[in-house]
PDB file of N, CA and C in Angstrom:
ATOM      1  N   UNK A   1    -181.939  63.531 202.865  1.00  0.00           N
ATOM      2  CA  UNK A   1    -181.487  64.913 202.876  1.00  0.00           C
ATOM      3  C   UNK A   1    -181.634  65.453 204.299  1.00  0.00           C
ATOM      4  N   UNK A   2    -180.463  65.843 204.667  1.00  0.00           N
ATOM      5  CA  UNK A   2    -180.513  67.175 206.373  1.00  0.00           C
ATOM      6  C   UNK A   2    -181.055  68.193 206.261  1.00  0.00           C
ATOM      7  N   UNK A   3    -181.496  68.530 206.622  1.00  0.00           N
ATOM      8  CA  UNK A   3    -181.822  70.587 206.890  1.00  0.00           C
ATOM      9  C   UNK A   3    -181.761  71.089 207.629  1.00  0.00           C
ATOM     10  N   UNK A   4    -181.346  72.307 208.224  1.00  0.00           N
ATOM     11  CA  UNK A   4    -181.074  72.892 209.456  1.00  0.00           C
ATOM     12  C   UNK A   4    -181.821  74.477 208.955  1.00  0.00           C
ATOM     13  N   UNK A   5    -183.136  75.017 209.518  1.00  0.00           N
ATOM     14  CA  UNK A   5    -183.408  76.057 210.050  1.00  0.00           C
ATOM     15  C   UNK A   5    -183.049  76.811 211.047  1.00  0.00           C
ATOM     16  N   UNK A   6    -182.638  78.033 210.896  1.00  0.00           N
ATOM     17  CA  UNK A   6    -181.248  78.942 211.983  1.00  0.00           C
ATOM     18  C   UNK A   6    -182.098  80.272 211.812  1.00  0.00           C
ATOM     19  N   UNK A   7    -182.085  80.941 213.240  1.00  0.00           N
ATOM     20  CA  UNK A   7    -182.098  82.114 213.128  1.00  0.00           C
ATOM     21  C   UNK A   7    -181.596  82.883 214.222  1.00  0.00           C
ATOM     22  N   UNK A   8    -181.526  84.528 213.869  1.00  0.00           N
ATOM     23  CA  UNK A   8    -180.565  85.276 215.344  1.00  0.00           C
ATOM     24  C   UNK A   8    -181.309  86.470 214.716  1.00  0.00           C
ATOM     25  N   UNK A   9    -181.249  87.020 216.111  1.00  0.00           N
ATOM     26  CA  UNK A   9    -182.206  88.291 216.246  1.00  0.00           C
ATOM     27  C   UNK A   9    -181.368  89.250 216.187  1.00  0.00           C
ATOM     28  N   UNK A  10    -181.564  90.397 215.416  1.00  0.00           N
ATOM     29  CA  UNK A  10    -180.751  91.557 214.710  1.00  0.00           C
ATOM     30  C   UNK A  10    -181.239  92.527 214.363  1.00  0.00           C
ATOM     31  N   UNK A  11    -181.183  94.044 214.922  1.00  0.00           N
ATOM     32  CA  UNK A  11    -181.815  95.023 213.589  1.00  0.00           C
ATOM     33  C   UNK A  11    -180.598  95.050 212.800  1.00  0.00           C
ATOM     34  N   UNK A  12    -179.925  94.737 212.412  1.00  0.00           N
ATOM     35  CA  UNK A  12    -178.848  95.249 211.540  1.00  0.00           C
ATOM     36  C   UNK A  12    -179.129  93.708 210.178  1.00  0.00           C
ATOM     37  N   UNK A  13    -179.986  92.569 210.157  1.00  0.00           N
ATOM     38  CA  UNK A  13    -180.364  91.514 209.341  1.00  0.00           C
ATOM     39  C   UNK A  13    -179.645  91.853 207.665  1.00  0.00           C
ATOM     40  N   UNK A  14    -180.496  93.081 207.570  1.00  0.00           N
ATOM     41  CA  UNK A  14    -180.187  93.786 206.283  1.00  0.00           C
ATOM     42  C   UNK A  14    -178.480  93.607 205.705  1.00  0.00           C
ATOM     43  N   UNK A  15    -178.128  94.587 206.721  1.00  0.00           N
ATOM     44  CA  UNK A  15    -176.931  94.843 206.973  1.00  0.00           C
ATOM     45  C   UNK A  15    -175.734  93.348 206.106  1.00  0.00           C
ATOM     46  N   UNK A  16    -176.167  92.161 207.349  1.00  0.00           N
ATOM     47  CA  UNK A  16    -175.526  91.526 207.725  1.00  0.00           C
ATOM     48  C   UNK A  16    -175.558  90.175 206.373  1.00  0.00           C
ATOM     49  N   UNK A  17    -176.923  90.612 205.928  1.00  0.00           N
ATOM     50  CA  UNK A  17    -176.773  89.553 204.344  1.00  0.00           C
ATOM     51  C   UNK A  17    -176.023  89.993 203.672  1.00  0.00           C
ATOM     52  N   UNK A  18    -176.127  90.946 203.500  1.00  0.00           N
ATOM     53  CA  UNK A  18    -174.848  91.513 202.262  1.00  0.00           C
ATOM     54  C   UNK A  18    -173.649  91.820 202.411  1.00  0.00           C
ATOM     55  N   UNK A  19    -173.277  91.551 203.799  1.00  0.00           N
ATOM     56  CA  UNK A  19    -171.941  91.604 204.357  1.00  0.00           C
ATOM     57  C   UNK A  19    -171.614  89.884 203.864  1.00  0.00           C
ATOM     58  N   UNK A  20    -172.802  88.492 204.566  1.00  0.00           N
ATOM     59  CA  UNK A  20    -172.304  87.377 204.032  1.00  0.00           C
ATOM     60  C   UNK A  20    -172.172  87.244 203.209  1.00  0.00           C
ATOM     61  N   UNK A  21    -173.124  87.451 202.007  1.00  0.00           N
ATOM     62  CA  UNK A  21    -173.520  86.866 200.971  1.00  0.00           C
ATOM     63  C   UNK A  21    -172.259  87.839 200.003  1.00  0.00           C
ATOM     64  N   UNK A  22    -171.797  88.768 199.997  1.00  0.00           N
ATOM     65  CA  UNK A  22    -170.364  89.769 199.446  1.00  0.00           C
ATOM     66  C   UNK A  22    -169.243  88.690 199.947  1.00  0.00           C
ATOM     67  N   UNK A  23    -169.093  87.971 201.103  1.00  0.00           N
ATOM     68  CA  UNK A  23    -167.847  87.401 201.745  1.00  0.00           C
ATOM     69  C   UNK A  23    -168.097  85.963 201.269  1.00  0.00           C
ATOM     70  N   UNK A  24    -168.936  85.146 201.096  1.00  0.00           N
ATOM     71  CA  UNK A  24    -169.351  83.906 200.421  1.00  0.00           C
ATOM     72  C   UNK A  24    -168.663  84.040 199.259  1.00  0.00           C
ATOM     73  N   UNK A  25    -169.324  84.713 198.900  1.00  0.00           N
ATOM     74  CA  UNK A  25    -169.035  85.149 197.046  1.00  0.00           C
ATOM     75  C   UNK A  25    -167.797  85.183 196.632  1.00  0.00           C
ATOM     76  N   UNK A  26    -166.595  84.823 197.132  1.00  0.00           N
ATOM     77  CA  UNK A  26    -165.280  84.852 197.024  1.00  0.00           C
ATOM     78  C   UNK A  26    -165.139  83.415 196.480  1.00  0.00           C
ATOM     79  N   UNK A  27    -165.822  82.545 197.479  1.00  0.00           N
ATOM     80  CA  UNK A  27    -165.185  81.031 197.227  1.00  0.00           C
ATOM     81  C   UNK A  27    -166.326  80.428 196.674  1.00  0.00           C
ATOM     82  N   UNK A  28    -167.707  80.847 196.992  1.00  0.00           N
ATOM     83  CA  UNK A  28    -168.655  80.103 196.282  1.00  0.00           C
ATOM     84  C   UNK A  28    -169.911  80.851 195.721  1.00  0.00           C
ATOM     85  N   UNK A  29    -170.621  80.234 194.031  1.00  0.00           N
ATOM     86  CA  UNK A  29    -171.605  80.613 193.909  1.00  0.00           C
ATOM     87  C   UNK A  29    -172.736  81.448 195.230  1.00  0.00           C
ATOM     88  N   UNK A  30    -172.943  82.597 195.145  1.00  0.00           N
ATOM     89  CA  UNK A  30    -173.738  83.416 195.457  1.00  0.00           C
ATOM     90  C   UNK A  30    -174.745  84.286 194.615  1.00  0.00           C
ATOM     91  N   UNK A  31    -176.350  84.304 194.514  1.00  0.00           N
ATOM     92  CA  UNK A  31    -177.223  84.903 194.267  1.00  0.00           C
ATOM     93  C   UNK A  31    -177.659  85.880 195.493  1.00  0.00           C
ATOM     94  N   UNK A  32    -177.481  87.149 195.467  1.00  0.00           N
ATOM     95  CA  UNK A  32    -177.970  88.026 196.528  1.00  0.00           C
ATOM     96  C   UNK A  32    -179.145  88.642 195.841  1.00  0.00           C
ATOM     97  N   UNK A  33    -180.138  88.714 196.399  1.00  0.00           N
ATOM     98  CA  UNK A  33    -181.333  89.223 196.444  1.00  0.00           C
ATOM     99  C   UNK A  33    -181.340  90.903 196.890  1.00  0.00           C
ATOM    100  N   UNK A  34    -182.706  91.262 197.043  1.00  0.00           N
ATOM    101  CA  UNK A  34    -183.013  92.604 198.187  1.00  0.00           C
ATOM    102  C   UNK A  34    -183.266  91.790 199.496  1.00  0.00           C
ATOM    103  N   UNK A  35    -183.683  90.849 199.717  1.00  0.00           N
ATOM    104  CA  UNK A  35    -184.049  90.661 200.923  1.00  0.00           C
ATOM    105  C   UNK A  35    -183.643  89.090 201.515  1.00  0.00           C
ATOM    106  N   UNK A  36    -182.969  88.574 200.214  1.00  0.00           N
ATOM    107  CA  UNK A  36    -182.377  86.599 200.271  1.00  0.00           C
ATOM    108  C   UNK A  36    -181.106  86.813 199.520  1.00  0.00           C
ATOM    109  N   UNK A  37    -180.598  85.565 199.986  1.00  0.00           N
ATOM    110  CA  UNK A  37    -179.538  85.005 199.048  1.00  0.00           C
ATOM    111  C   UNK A  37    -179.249  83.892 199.078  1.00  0.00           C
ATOM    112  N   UNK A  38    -179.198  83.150 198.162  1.00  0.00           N
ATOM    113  CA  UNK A  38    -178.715  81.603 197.841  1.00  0.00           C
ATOM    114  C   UNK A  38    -177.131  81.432 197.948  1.00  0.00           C
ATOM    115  N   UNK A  39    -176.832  80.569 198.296  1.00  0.00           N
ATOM    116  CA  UNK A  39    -175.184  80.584 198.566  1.00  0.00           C
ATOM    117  C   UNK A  39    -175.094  78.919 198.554  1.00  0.00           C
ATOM    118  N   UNK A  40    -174.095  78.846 197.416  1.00  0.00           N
ATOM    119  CA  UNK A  40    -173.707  77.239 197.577  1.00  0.00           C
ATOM    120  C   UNK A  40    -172.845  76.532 197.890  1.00  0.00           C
ATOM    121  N   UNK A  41    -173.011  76.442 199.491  1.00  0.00           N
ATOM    122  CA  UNK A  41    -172.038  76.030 200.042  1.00  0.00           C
ATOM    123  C   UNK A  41    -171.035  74.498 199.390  1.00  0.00           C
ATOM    124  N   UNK A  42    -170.246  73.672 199.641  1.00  0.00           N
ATOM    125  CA  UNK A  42    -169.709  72.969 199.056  1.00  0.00           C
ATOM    126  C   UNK A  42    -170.437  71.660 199.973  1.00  0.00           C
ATOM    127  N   UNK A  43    -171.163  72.061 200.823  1.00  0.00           N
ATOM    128  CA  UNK A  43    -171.699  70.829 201.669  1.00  0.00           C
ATOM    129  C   UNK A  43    -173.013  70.818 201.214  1.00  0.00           C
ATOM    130  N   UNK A  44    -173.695  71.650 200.409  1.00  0.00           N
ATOM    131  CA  UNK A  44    -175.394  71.624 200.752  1.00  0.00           C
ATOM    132  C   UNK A  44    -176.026  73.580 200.142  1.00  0.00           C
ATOM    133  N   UNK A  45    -176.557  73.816 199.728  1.00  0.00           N
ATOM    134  CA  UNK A  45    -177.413  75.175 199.476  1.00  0.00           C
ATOM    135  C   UNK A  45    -178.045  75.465 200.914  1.00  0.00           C
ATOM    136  N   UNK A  46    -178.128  77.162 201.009  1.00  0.00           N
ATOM    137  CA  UNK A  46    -178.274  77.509 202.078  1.00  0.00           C
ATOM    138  C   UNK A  46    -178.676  79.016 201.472  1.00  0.00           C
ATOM    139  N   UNK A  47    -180.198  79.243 202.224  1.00  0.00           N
ATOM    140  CA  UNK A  47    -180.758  80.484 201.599  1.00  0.00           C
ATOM    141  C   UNK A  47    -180.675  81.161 203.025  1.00  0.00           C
ATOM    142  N   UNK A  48    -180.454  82.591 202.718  1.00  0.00           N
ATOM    143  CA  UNK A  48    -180.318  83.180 204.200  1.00  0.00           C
ATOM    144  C   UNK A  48    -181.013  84.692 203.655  1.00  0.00           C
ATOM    145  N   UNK A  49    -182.259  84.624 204.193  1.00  0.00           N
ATOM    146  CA  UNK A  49    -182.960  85.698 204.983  1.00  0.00           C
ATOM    147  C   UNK A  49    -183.144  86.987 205.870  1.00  0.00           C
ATOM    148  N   UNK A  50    -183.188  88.053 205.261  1.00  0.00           N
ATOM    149  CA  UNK A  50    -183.207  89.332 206.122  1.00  0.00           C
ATOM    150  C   UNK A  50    -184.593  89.374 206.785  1.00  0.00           C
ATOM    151  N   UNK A  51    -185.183  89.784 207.544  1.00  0.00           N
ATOM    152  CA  UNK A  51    -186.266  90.215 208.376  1.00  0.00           C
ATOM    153  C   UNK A  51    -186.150  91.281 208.903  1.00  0.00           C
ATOM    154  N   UNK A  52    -187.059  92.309 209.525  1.00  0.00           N
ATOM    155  CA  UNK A  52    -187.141  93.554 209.958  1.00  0.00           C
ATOM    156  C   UNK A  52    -186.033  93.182 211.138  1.00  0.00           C
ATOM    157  N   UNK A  53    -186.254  92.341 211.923  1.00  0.00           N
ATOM    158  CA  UNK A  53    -185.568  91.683 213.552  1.00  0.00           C
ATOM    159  C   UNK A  53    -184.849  90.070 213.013  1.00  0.00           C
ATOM    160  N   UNK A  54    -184.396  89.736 212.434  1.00  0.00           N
ATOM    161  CA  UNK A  54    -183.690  88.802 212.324  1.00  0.00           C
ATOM    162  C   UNK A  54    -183.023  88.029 210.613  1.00  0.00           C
ATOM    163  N   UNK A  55    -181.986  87.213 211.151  1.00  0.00           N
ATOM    164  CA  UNK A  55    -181.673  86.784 209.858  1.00  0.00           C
ATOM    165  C   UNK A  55    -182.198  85.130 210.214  1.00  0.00           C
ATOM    166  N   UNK A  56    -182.612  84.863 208.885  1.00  0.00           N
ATOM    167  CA  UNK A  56    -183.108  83.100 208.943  1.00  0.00           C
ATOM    168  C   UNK A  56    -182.265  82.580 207.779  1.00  0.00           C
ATOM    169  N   UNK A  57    -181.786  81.061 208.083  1.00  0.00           N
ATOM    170  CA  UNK A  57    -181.016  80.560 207.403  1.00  0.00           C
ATOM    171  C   UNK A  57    -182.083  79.017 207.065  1.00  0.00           C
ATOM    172  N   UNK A  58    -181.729  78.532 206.443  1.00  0.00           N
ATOM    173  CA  UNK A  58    -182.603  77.239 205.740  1.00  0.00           C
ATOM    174  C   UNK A  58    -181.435  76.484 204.935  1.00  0.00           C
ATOM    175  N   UNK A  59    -181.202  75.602 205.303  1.00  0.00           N
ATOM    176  CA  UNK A  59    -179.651  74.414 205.089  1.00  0.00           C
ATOM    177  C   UNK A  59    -180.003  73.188 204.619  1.00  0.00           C
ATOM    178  N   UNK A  60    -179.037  72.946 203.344  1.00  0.00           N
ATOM    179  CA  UNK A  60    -179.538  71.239 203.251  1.00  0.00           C
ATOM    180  C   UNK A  60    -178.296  70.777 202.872  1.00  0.00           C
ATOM    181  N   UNK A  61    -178.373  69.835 203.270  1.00  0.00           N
ATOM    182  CA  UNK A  61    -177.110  68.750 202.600  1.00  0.00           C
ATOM    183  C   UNK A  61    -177.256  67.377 202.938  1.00  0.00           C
ATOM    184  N   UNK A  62    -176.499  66.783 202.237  1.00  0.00           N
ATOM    185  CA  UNK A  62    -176.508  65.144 201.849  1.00  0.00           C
ATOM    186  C   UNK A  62    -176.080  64.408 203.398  1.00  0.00           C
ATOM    187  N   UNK A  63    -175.324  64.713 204.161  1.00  0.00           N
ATOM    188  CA  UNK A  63    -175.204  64.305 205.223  1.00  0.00           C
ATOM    189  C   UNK A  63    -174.978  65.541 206.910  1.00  0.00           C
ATOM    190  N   UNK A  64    -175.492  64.211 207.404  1.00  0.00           N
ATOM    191  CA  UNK A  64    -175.333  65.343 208.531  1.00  0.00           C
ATOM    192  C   UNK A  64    -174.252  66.109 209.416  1.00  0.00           C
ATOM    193  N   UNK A  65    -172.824  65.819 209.093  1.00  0.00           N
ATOM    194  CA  UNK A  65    -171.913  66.559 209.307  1.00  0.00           C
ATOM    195  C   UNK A  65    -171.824  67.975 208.438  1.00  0.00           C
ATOM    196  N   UNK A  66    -172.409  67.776 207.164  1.00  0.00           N
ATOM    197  CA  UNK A  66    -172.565  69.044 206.440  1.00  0.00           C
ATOM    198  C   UNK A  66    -173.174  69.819 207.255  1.00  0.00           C
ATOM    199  N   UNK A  67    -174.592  69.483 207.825  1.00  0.00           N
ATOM    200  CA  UNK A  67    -175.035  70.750 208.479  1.00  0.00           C
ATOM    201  C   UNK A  67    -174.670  71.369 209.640  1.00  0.00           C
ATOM    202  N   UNK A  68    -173.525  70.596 210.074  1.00  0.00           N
ATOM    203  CA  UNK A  68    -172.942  70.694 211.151  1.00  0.00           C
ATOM    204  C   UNK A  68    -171.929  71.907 210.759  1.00  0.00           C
ATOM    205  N   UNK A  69    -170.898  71.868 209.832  1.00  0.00           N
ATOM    206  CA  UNK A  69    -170.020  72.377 208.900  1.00  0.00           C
ATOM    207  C   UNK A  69    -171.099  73.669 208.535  1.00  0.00           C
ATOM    208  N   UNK A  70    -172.116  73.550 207.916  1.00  0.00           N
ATOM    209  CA  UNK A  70    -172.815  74.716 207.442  1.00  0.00           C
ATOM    210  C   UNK A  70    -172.946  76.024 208.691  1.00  0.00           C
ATOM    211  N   UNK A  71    -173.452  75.472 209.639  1.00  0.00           N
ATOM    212  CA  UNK A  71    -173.616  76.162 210.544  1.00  0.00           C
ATOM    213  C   UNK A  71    -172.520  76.485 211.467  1.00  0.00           C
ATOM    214  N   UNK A  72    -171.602  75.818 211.222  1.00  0.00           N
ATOM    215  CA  UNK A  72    -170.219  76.670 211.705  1.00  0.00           C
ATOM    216  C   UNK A  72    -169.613  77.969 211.118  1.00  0.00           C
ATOM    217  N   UNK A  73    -169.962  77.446 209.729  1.00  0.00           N
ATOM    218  CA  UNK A  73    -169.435  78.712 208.828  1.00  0.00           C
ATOM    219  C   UNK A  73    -169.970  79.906 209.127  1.00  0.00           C
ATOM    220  N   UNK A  74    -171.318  79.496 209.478  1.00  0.00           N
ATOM    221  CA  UNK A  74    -171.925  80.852 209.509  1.00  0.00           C
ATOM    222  C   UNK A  74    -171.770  81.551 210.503  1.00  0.00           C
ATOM    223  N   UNK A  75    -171.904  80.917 211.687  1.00  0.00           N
ATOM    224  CA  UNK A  75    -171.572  81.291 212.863  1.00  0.00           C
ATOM    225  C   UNK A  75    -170.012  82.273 213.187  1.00  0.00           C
ATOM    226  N   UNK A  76    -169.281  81.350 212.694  1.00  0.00           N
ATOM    227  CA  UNK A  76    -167.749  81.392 212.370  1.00  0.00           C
ATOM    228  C   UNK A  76    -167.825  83.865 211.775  1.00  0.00           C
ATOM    229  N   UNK A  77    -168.428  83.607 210.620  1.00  0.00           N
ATOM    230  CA  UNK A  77    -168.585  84.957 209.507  1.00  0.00           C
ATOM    231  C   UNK A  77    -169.420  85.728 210.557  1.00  0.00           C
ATOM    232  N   UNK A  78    -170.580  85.459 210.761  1.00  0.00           N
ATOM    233  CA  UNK A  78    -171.685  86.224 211.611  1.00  0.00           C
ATOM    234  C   UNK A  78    -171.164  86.765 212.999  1.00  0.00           C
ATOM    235  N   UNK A  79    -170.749  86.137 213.511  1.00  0.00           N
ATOM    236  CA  UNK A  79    -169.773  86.789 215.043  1.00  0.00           C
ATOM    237  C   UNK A  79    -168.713  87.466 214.373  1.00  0.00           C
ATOM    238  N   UNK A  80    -167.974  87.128 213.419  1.00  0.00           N
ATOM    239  CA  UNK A  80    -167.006  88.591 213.377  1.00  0.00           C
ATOM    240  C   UNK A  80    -167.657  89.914 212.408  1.00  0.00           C
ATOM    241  N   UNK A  81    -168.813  89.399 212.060  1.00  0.00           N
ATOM    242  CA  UNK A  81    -169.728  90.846 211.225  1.00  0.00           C
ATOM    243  C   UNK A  81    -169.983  91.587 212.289  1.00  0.00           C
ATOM    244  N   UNK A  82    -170.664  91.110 213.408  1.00  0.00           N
ATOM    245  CA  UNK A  82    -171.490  91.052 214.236  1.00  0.00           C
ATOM    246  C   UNK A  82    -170.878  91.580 215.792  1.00  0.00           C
ATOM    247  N   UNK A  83    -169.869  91.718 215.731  1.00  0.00           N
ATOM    248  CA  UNK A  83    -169.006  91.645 216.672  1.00  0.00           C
ATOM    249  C   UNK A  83    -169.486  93.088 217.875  1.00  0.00           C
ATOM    250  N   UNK A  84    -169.960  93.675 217.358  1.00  0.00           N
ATOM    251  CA  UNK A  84    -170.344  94.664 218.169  1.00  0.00           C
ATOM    252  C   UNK A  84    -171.900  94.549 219.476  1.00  0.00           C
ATOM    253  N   UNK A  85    -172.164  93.496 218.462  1.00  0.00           N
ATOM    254  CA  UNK A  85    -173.451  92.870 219.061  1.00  0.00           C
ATOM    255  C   UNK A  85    -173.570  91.629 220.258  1.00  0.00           C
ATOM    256  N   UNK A  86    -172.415  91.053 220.316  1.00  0.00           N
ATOM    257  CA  UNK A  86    -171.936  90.341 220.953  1.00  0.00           C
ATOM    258  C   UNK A  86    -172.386  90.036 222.566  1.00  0.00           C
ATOM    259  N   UNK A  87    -172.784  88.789 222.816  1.00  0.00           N
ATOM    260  CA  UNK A  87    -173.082  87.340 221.938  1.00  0.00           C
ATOM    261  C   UNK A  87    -173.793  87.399 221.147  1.00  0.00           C
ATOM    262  N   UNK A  88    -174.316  87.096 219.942  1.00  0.00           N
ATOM    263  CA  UNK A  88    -175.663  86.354 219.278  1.00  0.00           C
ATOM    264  C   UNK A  88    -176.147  85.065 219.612  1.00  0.00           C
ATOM    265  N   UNK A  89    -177.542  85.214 219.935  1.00  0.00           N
ATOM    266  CA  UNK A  89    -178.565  83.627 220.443  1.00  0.00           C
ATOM    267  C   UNK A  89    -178.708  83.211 218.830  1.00  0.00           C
ATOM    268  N   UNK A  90    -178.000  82.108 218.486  1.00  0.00           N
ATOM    269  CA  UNK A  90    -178.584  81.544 217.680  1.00  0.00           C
ATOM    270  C   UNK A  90    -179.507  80.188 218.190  1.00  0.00           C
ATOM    271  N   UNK A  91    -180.556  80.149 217.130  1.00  0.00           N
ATOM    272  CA  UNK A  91    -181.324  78.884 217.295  1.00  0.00           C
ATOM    273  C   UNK A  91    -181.491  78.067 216.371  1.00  0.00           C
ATOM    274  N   UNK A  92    -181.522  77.157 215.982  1.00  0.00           N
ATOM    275  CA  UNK A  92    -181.300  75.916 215.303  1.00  0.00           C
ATOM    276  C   UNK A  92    -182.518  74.799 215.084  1.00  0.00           C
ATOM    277  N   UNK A  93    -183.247  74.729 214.249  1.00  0.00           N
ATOM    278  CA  UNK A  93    -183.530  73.192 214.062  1.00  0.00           C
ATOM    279  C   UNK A  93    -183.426  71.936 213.095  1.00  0.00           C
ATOM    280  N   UNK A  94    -182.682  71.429 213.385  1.00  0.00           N
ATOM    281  CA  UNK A  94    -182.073  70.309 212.484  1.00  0.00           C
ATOM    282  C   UNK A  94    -183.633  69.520 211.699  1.00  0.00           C
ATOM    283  N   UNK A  95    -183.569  68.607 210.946  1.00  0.00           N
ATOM    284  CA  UNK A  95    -184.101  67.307 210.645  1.00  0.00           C
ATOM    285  C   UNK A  95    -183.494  67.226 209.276  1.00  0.00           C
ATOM    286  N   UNK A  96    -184.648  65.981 208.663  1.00  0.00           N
ATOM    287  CA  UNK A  96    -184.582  65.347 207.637  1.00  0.00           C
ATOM    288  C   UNK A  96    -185.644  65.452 206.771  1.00  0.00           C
ATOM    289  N   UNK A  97    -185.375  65.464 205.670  1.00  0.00           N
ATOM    290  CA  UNK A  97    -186.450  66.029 204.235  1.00  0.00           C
ATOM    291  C   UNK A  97    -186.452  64.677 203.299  1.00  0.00           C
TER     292      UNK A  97
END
């Protein structure tokens, strides 16, 4: 199993889960929380995290182009939520479980 831990620094975190986790929810299973949401991507589950200062993402899938794919998506959604904020530092750490 891959996993990829992600995060980007934000006061707007809040904001910005329920902007994904509302835009996920079109094409795939989504559980939104107050403060998480589970989202099942078609590559792997991916829980994504509000924080006072940031959103955290936690990724798994069967191979490692998925998490590659996972983290595009997000990236991909999050810069045009986000767009006012522009760039976002995301950070990343890959491995294996």
């Amino acid at each position: 199993m891959f996993t990829t831990r992600g995060s980007v620094k934000t006061d707007n975190a809040a904001k910005y889960l329920v902007q994904l986790c509302k835009h996920f929810a079109h094409k795939v299973t989504v559980d939104l929380g107050e403060t998480s949401g589970d989202v099942a991507f078609p590559m792997g589950p991916c829980t994504i995290t509000a924080t006072d200062d940031a959103l955290i993402f936690d990724g798994q899938s069967e191979k490692a182009e998925g998490i590659e794919k996972m983290k595009g998506v997000i990236i991909v959604h999050l810069d045009k939520f986000a767009w006012r904020e522009a760039p976002l530092n995301y950070r990343w750490e890959d491995g294996q479980a």
